[in-house]
N, C-alpha and C. Protein backbone atom coordinates (compact mmCIF):
# COMPACT_ATOMS: atom_id res chain seq x y z
N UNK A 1 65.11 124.15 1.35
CA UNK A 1 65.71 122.88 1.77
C UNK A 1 64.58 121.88 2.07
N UNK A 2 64.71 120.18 1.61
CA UNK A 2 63.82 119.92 1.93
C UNK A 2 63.66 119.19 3.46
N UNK A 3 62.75 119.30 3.62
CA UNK A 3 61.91 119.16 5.17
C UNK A 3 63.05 117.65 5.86
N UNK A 4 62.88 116.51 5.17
CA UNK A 4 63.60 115.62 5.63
C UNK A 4 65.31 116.19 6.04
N UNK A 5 65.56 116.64 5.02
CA UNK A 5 67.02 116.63 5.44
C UNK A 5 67.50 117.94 6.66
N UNK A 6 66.60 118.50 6.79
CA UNK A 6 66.51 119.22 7.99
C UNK A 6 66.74 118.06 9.56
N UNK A 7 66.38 117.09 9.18
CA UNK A 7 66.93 116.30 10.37
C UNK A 7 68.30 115.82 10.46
N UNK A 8 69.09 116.22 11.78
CA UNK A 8 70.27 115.43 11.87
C UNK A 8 70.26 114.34 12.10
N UNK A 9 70.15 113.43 11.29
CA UNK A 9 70.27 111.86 11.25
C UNK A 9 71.40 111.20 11.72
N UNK A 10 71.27 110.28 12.69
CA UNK A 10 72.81 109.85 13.40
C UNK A 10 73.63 109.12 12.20
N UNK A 11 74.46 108.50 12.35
CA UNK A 11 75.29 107.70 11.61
C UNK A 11 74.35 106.55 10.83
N UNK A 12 73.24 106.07 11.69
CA UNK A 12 73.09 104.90 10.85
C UNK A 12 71.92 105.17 10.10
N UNK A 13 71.46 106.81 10.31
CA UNK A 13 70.39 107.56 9.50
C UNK A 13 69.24 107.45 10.28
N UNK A 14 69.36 107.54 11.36
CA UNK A 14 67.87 107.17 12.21
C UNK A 14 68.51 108.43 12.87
N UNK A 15 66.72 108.97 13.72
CA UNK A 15 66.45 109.60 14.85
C UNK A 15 65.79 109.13 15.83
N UNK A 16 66.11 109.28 17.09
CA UNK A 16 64.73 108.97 18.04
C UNK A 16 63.41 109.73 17.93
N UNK A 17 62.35 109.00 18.19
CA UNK A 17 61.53 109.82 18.29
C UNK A 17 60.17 109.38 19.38
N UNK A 18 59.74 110.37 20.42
CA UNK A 18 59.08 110.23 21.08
C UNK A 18 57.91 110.18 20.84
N UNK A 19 57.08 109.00 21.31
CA UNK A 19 55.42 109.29 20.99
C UNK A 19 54.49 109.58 21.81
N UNK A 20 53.94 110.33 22.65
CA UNK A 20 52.95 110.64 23.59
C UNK A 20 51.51 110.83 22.86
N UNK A 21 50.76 110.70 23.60
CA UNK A 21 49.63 110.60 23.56
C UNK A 21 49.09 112.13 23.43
N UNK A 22 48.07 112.18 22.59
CA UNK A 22 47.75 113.86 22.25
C UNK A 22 47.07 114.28 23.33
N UNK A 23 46.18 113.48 24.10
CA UNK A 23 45.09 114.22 24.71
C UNK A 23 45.71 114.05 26.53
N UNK A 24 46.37 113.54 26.74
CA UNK A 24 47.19 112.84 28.05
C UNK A 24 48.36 113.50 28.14
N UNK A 25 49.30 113.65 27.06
CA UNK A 25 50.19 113.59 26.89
C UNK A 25 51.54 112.61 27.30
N UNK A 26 51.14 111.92 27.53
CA UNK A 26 51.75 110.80 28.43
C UNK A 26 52.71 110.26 27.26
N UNK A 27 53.93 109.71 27.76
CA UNK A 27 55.18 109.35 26.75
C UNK A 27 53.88 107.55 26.46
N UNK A 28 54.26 107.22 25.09
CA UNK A 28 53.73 105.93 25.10
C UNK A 28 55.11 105.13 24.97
N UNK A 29 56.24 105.91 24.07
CA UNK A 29 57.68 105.11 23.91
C UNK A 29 58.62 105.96 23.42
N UNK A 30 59.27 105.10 23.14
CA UNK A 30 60.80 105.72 22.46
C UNK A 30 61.01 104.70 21.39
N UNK A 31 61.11 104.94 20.24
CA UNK A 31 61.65 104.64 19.18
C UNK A 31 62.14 105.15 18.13
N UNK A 32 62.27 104.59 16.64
CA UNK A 32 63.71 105.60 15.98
C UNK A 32 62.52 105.59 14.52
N UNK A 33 63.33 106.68 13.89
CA UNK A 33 62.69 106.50 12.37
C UNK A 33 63.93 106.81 11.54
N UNK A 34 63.75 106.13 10.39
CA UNK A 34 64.53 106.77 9.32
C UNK A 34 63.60 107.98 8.37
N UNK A 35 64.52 108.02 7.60
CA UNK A 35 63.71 109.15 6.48
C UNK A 35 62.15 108.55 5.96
N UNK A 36 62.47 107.62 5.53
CA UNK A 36 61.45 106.47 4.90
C UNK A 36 60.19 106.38 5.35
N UNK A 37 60.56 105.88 6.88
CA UNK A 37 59.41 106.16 7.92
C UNK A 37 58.94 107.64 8.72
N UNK A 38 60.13 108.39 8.92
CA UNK A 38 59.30 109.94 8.91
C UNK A 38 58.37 110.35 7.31
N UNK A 39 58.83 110.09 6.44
CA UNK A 39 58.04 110.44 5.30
C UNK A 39 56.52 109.82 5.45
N UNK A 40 56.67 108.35 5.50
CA UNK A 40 55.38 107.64 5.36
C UNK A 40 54.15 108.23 6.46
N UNK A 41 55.34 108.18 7.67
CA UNK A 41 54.31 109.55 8.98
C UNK A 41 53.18 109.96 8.15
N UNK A 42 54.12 111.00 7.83
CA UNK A 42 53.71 112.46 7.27
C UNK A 42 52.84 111.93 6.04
N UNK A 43 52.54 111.34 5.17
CA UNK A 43 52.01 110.80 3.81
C UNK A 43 50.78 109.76 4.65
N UNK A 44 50.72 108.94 5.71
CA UNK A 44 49.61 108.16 5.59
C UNK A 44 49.06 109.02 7.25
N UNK A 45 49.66 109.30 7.90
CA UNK A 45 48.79 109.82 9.32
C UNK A 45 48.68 108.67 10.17
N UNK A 46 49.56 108.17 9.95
CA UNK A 46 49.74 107.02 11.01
C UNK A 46 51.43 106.78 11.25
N UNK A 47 51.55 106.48 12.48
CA UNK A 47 52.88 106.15 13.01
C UNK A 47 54.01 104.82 12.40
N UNK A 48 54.39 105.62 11.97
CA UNK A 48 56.02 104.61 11.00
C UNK A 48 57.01 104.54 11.65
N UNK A 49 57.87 103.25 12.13
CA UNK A 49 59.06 103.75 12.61
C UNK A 49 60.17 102.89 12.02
N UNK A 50 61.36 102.68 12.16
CA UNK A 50 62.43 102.04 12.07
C UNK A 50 62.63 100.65 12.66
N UNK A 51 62.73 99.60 12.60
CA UNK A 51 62.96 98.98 13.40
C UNK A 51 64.51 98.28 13.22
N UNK A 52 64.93 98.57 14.44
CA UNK A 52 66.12 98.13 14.68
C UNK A 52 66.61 96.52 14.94
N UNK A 53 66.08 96.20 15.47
CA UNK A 53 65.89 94.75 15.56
C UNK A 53 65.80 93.46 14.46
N UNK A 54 64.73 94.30 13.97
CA UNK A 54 64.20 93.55 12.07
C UNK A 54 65.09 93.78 10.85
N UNK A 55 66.02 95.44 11.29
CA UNK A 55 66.09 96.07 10.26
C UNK A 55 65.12 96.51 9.19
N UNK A 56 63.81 96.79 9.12
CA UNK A 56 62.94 97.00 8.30
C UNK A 56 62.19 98.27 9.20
N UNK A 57 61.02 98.76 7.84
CA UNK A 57 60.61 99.33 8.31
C UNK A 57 58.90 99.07 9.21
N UNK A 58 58.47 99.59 10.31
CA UNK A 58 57.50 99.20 10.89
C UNK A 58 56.49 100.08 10.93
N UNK A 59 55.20 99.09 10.15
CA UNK A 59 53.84 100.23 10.46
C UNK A 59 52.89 100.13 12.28
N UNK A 60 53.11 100.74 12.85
CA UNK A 60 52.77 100.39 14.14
C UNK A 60 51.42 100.14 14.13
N UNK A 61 51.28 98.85 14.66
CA UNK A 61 49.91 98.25 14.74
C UNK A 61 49.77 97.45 13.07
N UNK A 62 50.39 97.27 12.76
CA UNK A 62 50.70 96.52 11.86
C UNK A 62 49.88 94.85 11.85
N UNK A 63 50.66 94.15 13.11
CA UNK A 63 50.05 93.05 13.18
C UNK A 63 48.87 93.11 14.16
N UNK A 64 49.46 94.08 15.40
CA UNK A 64 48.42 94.12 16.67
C UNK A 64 47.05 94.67 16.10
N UNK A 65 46.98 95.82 15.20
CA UNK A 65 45.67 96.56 15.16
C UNK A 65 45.80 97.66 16.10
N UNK A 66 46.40 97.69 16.48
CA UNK A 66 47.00 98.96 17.82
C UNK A 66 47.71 100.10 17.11
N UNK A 67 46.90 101.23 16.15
CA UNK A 67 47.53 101.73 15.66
C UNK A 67 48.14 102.88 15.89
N UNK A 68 48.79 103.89 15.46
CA UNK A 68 48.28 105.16 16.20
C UNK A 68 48.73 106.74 15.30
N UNK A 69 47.52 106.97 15.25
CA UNK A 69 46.59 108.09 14.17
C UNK A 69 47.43 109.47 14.79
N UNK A 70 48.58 109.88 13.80
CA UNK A 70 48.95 110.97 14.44
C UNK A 70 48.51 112.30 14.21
N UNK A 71 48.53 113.22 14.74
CA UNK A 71 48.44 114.28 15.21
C UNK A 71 48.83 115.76 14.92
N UNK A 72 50.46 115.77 15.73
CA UNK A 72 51.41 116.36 15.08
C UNK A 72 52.36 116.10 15.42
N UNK A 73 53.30 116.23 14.63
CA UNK A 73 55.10 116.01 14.33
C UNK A 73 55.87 117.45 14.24
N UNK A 74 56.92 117.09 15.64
CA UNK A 74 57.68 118.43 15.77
C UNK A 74 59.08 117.76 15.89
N UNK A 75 60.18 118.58 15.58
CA UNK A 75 61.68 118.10 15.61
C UNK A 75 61.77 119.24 16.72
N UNK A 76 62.71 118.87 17.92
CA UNK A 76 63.14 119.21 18.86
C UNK A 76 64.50 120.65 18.38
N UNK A 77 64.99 121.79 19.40
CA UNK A 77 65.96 122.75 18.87
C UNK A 77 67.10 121.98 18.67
N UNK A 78 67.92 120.72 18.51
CA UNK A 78 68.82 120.56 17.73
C UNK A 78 68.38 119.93 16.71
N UNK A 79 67.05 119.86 16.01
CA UNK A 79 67.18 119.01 14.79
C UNK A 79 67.49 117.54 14.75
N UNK A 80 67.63 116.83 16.27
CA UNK A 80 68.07 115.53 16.17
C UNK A 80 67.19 114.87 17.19
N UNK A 81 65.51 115.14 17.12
CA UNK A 81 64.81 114.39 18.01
C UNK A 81 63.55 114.65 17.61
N UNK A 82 62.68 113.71 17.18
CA UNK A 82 61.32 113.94 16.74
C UNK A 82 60.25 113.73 17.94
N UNK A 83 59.07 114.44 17.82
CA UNK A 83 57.87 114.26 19.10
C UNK A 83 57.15 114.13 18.04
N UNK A 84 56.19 113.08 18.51
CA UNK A 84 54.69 112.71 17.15
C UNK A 84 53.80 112.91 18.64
N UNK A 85 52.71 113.37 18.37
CA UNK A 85 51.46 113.16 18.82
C UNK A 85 50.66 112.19 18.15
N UNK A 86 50.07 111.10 19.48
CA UNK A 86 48.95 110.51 18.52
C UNK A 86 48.06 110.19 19.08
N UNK A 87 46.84 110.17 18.41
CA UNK A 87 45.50 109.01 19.14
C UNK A 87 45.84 107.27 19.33
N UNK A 88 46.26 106.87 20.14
CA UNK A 88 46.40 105.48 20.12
C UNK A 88 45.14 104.75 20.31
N UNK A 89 45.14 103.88 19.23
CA UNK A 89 44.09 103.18 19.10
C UNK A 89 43.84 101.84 19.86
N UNK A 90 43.49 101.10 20.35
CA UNK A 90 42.98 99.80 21.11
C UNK A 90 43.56 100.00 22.79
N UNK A 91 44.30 101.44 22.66
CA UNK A 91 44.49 101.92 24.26
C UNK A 91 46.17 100.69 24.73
N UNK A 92 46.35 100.16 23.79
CA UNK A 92 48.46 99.41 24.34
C UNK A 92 48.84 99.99 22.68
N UNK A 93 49.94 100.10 23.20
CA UNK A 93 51.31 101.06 22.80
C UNK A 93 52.23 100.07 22.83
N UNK A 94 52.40 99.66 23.63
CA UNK A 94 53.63 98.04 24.03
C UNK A 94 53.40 96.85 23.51
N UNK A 95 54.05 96.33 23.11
CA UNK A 95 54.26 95.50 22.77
C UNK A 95 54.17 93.71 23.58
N UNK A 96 54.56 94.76 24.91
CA UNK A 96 54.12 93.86 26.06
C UNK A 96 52.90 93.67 26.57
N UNK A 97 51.68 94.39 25.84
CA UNK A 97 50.45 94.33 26.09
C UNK A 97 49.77 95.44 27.15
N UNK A 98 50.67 96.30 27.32
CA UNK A 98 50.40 97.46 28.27
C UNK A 98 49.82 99.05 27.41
N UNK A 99 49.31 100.06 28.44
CA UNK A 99 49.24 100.92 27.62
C UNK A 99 50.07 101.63 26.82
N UNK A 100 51.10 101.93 27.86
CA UNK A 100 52.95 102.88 27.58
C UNK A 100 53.95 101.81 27.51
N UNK A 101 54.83 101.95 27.08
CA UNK A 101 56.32 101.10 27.42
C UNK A 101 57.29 101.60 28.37
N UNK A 102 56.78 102.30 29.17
CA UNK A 102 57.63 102.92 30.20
C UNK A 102 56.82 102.33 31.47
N UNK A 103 56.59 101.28 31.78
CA UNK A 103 55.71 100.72 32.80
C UNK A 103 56.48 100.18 34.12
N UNK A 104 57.98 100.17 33.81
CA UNK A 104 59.32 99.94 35.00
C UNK A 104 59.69 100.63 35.89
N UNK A 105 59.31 101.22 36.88
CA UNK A 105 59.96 102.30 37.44
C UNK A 105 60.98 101.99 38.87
N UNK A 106 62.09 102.79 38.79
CA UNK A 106 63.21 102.62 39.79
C UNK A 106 62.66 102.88 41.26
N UNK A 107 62.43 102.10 42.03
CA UNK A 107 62.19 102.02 43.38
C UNK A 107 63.28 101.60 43.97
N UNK A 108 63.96 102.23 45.17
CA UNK A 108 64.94 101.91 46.23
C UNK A 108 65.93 100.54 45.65
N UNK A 109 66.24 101.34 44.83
CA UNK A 109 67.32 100.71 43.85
C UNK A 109 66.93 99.22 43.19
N UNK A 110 65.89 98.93 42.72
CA UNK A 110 65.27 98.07 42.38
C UNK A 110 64.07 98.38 41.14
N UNK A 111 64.27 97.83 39.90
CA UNK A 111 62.86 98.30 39.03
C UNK A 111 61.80 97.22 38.97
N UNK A 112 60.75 97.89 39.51
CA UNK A 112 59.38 97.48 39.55
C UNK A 112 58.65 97.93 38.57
N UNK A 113 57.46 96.88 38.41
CA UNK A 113 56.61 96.84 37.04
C UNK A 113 55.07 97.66 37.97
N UNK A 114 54.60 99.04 37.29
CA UNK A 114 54.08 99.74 37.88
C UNK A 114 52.83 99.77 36.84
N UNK A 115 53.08 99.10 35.59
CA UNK A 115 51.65 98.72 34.84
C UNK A 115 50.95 97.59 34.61
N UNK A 116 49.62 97.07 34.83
CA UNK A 116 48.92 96.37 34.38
C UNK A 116 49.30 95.97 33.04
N UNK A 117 49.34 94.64 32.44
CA UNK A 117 49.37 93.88 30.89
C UNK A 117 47.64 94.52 30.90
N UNK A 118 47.35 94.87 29.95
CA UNK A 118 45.50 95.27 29.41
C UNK A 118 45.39 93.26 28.70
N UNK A 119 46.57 93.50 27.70
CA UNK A 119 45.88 91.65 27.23
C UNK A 119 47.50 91.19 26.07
N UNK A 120 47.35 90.06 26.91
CA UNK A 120 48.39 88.92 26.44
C UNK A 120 48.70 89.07 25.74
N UNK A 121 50.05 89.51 25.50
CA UNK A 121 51.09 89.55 24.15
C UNK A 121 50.60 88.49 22.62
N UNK A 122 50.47 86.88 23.24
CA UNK A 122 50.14 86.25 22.54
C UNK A 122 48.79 85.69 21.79
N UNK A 123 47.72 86.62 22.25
CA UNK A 123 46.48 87.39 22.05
C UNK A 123 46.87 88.63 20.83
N UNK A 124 47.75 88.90 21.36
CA UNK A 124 47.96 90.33 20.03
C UNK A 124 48.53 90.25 18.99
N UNK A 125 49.80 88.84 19.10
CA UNK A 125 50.44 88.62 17.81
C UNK A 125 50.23 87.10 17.93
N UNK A 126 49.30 86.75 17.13
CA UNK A 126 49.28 85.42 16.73
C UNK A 126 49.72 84.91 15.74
């Protein structure tokens, strides 16, 4: 069977997939791939994902230069969740100019911003 279709792909053919950092392990995000972009993964060694928003597909670090050089790629025991390991390159992951995209955290019923911006969104996509 081949390797792709081993994934249970939701309805609109995407999976989530988590990206942490290889040497940290630290989550950097959550985002989705289709087949297209799990393939390209796997074929260039760099992180591909789906984008939902654009509808297209996204080479991460594309415009930023923030790329990130993966590692390894595992599908979770139901077949419906990918983990990439990667080296992230220029040290932000976000889009918001941070390292992770998980930089919000729930305090006494209130979410607070618990990361430093490293450098201006509009510095990264000009």
């Amino acid at each position: 069977m081949d390797w792709l279709e081993q994934v249970k792909w939701d309805v609109n053919g995407l999976a989530p997939v988590i990206t942490q950092e290889h040497k940290t392990k630290q989550v950097l995000t959550l985002a989705w791939m289709n087949r297209e972009a799990l393939r390209l993964t796997l074929e260039t060694g760099h992180a591909v994902y789906w984008s939902r928003s654009r509808q297209k597909i996204w080479h991460k670090g594309e415009q930023s230069g923030n790329q990130q050089r993966v590692k390894s790629i595992r599908l979770d025991c139901d077949n419906d969740a990918i983990l990439i390991e990667v080296k992230q390159k220029g040290g932000i992951a976000c889009h918001t100019g941070r390292h992770h995209c998980f930089y919000q955290q729930l305090v006494d019923g209130q979410w607070q911003t618990t990361e430093a911006v490293l450098k201006d969104p509009k510095e990264i996509y000009k």
